[in-house]
Protein backbone atom coordinates (compact mmCIF):
# COMPACT_ATOMS: atom_id res chain seq x y z
CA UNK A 1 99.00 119.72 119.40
CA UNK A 2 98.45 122.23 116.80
CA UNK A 3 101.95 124.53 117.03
CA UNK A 4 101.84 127.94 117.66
CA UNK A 5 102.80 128.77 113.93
CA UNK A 6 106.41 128.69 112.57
CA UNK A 7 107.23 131.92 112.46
CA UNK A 8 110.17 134.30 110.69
CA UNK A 9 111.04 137.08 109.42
CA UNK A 10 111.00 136.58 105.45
CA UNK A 11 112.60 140.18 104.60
CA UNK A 12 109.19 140.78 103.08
CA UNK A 13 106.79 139.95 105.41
CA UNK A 14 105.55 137.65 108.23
CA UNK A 15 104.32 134.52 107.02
CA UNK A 16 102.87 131.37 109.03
CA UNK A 17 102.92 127.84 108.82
CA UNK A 18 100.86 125.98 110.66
CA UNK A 19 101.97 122.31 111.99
CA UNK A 20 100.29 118.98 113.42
CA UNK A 21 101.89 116.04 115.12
CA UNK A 22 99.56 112.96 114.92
CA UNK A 23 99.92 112.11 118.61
CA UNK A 24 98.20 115.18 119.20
CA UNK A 25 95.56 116.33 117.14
CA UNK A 26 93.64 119.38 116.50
CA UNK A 27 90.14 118.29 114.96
CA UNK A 28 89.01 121.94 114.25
CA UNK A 29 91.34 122.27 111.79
CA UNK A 30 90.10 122.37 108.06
CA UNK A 31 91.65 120.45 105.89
CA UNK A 32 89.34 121.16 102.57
CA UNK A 33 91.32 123.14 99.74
CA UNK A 34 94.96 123.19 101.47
CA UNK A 35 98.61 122.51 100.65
CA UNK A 36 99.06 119.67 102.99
CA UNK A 37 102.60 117.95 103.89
CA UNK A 38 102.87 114.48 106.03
CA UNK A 39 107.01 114.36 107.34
CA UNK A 40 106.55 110.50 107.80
CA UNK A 41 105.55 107.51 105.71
CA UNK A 42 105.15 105.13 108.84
CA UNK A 43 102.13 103.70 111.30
CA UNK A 44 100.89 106.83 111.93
CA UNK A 45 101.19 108.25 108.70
CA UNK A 46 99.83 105.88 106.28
CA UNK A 47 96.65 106.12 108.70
CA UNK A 48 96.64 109.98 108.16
CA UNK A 49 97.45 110.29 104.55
CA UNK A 50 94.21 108.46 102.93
CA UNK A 51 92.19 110.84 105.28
CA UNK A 52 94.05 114.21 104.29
CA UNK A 53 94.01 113.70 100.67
CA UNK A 54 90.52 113.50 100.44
CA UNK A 55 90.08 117.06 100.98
CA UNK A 56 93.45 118.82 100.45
CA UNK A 57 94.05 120.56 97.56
CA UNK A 58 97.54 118.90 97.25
CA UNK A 59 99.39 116.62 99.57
CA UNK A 60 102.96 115.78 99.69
CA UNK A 61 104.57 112.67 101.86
CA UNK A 62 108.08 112.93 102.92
CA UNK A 63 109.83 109.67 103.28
CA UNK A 64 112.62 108.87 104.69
CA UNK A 65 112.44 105.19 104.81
CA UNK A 66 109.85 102.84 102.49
CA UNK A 67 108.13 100.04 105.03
CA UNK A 68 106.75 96.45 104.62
CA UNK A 69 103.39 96.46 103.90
CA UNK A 70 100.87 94.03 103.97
CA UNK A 71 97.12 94.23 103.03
CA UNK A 72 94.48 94.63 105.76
CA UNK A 73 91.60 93.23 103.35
CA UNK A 74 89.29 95.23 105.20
CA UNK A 75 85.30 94.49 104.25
CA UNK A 76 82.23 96.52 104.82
CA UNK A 77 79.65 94.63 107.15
CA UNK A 78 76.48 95.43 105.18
CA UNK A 79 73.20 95.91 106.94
CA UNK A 80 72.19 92.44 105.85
CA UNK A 81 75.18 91.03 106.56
CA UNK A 82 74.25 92.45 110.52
CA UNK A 83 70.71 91.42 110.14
CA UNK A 84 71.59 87.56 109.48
CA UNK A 85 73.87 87.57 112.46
CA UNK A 86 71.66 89.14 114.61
CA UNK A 87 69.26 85.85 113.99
CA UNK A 88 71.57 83.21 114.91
CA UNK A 89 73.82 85.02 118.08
CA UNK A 90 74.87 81.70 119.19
CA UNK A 91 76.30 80.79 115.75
CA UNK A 92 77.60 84.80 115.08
CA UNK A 93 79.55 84.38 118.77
CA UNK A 94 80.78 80.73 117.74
CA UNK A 95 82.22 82.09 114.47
CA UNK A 96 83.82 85.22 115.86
CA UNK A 97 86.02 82.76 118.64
CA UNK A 98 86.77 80.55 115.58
CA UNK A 99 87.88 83.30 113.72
CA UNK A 100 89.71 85.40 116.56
CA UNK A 101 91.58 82.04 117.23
CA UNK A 102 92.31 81.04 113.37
CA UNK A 103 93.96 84.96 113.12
CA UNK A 104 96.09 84.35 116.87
CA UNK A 105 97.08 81.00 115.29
CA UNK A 106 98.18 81.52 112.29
CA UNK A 107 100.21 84.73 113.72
CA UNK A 108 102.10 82.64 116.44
CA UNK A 109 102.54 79.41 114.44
CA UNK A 110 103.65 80.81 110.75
CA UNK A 111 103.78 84.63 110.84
CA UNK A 112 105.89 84.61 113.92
CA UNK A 113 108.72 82.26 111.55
CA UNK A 114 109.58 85.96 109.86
CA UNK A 115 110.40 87.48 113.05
CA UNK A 116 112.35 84.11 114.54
CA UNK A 117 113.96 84.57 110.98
CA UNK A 118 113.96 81.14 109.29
CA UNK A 119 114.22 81.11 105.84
CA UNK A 120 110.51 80.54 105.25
CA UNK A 121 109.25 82.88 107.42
CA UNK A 122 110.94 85.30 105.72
CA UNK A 123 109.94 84.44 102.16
CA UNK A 124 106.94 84.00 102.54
CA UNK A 125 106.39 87.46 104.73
CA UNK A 126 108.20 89.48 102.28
CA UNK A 127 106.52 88.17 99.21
CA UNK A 128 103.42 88.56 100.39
CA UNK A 129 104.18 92.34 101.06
CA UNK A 130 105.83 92.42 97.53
CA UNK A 131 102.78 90.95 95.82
CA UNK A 132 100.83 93.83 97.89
CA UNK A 133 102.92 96.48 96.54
CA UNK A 134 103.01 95.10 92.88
CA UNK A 135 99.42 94.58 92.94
CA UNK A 136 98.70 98.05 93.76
CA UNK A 137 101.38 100.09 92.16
CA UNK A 138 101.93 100.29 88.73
CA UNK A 139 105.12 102.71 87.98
CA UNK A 140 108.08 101.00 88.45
CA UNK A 141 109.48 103.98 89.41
CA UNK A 142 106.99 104.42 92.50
CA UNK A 143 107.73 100.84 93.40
CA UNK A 144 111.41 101.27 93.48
CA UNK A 145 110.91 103.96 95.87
CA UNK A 146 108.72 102.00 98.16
CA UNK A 147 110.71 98.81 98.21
CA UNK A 148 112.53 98.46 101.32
CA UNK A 149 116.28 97.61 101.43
CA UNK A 150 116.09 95.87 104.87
CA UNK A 151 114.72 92.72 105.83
CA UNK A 152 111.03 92.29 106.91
CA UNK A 153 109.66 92.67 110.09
CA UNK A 154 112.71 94.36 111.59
CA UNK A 155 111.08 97.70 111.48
CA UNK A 156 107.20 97.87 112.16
CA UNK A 157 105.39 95.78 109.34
CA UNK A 158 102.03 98.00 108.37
CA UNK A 159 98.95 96.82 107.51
CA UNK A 160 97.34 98.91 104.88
CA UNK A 161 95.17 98.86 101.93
CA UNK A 162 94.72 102.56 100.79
CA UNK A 163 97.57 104.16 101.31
CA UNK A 164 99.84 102.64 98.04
CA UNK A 165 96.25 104.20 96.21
CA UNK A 166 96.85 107.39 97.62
CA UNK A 167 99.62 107.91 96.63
CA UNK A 168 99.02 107.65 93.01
CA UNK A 169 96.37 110.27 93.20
CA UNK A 170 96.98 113.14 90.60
CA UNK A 171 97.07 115.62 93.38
CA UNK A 172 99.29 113.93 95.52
CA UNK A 173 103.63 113.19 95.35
CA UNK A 174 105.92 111.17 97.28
CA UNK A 175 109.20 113.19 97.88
CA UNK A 176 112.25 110.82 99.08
CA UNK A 177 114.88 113.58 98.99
CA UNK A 178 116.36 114.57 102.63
CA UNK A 179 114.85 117.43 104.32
CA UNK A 180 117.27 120.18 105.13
CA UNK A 181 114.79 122.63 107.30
CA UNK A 182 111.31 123.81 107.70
CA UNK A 183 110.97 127.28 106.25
CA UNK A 184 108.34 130.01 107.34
CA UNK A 185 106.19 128.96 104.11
CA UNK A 186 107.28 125.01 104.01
CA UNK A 187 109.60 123.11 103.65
CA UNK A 188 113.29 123.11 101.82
CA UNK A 189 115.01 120.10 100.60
CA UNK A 190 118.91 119.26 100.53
CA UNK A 191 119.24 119.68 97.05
CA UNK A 192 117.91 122.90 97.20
CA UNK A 193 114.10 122.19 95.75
CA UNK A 194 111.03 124.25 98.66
CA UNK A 195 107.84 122.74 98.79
CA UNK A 196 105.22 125.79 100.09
CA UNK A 197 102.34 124.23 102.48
CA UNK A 198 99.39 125.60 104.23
CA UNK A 199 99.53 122.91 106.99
CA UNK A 200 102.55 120.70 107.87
CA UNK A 201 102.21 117.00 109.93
CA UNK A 202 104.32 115.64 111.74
CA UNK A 203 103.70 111.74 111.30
CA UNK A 204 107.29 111.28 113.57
CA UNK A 205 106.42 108.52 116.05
CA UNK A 206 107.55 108.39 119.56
CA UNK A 207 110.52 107.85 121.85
CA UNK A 208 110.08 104.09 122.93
CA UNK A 209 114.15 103.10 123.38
CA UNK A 210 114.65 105.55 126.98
CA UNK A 211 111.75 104.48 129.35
CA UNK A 212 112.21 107.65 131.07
CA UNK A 213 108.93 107.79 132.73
CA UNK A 214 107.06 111.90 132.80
CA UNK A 215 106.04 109.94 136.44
CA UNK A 216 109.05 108.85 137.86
CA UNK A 217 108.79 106.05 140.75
CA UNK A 218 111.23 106.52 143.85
CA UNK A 219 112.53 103.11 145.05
CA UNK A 220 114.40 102.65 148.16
CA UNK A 221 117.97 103.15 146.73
CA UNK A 222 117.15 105.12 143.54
CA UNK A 223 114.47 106.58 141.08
CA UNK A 224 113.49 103.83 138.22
CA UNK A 225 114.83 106.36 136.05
CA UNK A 226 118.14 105.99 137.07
CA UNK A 227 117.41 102.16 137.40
CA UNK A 228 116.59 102.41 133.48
CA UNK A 229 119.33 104.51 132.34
CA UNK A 230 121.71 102.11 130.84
CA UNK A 231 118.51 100.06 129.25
CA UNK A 232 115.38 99.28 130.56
CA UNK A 233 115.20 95.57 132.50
CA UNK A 234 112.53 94.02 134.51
CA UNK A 235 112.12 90.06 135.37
CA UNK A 236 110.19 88.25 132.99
CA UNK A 237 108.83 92.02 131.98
CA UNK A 238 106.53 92.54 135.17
CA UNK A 239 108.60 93.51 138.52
CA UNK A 240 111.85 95.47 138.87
CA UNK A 241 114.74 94.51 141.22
CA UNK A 242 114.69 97.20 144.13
CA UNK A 243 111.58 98.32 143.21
CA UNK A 244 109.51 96.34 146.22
CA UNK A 245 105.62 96.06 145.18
CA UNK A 246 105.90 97.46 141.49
CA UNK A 247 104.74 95.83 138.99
CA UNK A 248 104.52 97.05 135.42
CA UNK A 249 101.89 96.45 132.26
CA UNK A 250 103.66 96.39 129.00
CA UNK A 251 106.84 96.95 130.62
CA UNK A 252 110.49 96.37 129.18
CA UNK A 253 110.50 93.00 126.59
CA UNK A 254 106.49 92.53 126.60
CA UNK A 255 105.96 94.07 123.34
CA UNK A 256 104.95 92.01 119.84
CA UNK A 257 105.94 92.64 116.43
CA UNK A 258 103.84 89.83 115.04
CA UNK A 259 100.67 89.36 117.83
CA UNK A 260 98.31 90.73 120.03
CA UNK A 261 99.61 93.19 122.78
CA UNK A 262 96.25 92.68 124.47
CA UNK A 263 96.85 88.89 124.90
CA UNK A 264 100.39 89.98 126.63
CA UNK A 265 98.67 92.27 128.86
CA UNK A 266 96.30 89.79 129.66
CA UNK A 267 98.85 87.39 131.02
CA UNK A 268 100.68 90.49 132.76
CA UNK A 269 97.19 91.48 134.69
CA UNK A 270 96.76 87.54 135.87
CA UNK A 271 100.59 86.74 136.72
CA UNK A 272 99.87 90.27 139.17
CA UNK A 273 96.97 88.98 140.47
CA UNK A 274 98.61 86.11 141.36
CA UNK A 275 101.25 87.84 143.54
CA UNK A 276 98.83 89.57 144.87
CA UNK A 277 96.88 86.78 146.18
CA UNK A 278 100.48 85.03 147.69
CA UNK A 279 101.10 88.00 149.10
CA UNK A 280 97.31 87.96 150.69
CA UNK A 281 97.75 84.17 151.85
CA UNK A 282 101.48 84.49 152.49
CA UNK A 283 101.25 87.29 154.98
CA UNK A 284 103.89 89.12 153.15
CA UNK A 285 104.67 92.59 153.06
CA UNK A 286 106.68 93.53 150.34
CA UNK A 287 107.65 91.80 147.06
CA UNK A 288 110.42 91.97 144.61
CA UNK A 289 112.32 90.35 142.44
CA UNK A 290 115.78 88.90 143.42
CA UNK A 291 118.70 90.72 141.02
CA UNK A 292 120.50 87.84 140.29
CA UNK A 293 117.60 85.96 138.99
CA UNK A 294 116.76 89.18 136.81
CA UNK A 295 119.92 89.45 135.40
CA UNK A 296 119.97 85.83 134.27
CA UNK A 297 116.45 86.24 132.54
CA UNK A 298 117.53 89.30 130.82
CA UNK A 299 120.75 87.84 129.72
CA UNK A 300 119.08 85.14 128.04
CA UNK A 301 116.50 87.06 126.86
CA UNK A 302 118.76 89.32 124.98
CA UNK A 303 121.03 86.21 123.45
CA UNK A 304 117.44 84.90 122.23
CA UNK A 305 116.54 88.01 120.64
CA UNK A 306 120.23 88.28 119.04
CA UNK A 307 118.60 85.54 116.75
CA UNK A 308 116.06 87.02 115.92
CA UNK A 309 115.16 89.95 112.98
CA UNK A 310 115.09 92.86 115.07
CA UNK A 311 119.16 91.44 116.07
CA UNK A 312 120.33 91.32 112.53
CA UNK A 313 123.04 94.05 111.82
CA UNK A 314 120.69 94.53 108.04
CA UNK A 315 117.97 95.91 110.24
CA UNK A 316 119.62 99.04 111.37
CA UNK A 317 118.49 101.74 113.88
CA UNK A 318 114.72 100.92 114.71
CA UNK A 319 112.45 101.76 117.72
CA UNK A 320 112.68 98.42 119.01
CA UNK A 321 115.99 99.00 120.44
CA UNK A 322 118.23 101.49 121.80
CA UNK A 323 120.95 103.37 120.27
CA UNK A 324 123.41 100.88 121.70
CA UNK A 325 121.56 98.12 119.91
CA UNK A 326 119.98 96.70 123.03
CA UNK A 327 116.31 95.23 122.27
CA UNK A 328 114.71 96.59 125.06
CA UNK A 329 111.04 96.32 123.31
CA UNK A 330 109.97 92.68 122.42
CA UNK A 331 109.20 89.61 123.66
CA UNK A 332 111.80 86.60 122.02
CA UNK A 333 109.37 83.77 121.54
CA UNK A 334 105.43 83.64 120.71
CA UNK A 335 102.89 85.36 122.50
CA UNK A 336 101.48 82.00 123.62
CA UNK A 337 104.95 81.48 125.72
CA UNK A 338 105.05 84.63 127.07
CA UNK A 339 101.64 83.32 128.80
CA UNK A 340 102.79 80.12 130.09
CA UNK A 341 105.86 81.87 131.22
CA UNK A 342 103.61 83.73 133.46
CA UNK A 343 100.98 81.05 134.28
CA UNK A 344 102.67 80.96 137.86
CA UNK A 345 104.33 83.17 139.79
CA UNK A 346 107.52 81.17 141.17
CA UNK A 347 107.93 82.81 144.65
CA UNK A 348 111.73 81.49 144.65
CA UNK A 349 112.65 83.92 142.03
CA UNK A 350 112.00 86.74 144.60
CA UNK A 351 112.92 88.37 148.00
CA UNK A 352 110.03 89.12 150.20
CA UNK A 353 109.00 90.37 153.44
């Protein structure tokens, strides 16, 4: 939402400052010829900041933290290109499943080794994302600053190819100093330095680690709010203990750091359809999930994902996990077992009615 603007009294005069978060954005607001500065370097900045400095007159980024970056190797499809496939559908539908299933393979089989955290995985994650950053930054100096000190993949790895460019634009600076506070005219570092803006974005993510719900759902003993308050759980990261007849998409565990979230939804929507039909043909009335059998899943889901990058005591505060260090975001394995997991819904595992 665009802010009312940051007002205060300057002891000279009233002066404004207007603001943007990038989960809600203003599109009437003009860019063209303004001092422009992004708080955040992360997924939703590095898709803002190529954008804004087209048109700004200057455009500072405020980072807190550099991130692993690898290229996106985006490529124009020409007219012609459209033309050709347009005169062969079979063959254009043929090569898009052989190419949607080459990309899915090659990120469960090898990409998904950085995240499991062997040795080659690893390497060969973090030097590709070195060679991206070498290839398209020059000054040493800029390099050092976007180097990460943490190991890849245990904060969001980006996929970009123009924001390193932008920010080697004459008009636009990387500051890596701490913020101390947003002023009425911009905004003033810890060691003292102000930047003045026009506009200021916030590029500050969301809260994923609390899974307190705007919506809250009242189950017979308590809210899933409270249910969620020491860490959010669910069995195999679809139904809730006590929570009869819920079921939840992308729910606690389901998400990917490596994959496609669609592919885990699409196993979510079929293992609910299948409880759904059991109930149907089973005559049953209610469904849920039984809480020992819940609390054995999670258990082992969280020693599995102790082994993993996003456990590893390097990686630090991220927003797969809560404060506590609980992983409360992704799945442990590869997408493709988080789909055989739920090929069948094992009516043992719950109570019903």
């Amino acid at each position: 939402v665009r802010w009312a603007a940051v007002l205060a009294n300057s002891g000279m005069a009233w002066t404004a400052l207007a603001a943007e978060h990038t989960a809600r954005w203003d599109d009437t607001v003009s860019w063209a010829g303004k001092r422009v500065g992004v708080v955040g370097s992360a997924a939703s900045a590095v898709q803002a900041i190529p954008e804004l400095a087209k048109t700004a007159a200057h455009l500072t980024v405020f980072q807190r933290t550099p991130n692993w970056m690898i290229p996106r190797n985006d490529q124009p499809v020409t007219d012609e290109l459209k033309a050709l496939m347009m005169s062969n559908l079979e063959a254009a539908a043929k090569i898009q499943d052989l190419n949607r299933n080459l990309i899915f393979e090659n990120a469960d089989g090898l990409t998904w080794h950085a995240f499991s955290f062997t040795d080659e995985g690893r390497a060969a994650l973090t030097r590709q994302a070195l060679d991206h950053l070498h290839d398209q930054v020059s000054d040493p100096e800029l390099r050092a600053k976007l180097t990460p000190d943490y190991p890849v993949g245990c904060k969001r790895i980006l996929i970009c190819d123009d924001f390193y460019p932008t920010l080697q634009l004459p008009h636009v600076s990387l500051e890596t100093d701490p913020i101390a506070r947003v002023t009425p005219e911009g905004v003033e570092m810890k060691s003292g330095a102000h930047h003045a803006f026009d506009i200021l974005v916030f590029a500050t993510g969301f809260n994923t680690s609390d899974w307190r719900w705007s919506v809250d759902v009242q189950g017979p003993n308590e809210t899933l709010n409270e249910a969620w308050a020491g860490g959010a759980e669910a069995h195999r990261g679809v139904t809730v203990a006590g929570f009869p007849n819920f079921f939840v998409l992308y729910g606690p565990n389901t998400n990917l750091g490596h994959n496609s979230i669609t592919y885990m939804l699409e196993a979510q929507v079929g293992y609910v359809i299948d409880a759904l039909d059991r109930m149907e043909t089973g005559g049953l009335v209610t469904l849920q999930p039984r809480a020992d059998i819940q609390s054995r899943y999670n258990e082992a889901l969280q020693k599995e994902l102790a082994e993993t990058v996003w456990g590893d005591p390097a990686c630090g505060q991220s927003w797969y996990k809560a404060a506590d260090g609980k992983i409360t975001q992704n799945w442990s394995r590869p997408a493709r077992e988080f789909k055989e997991m739920l090929y069948e819904l094992r009516l043992e595992e719950f109570e019903t009615a």
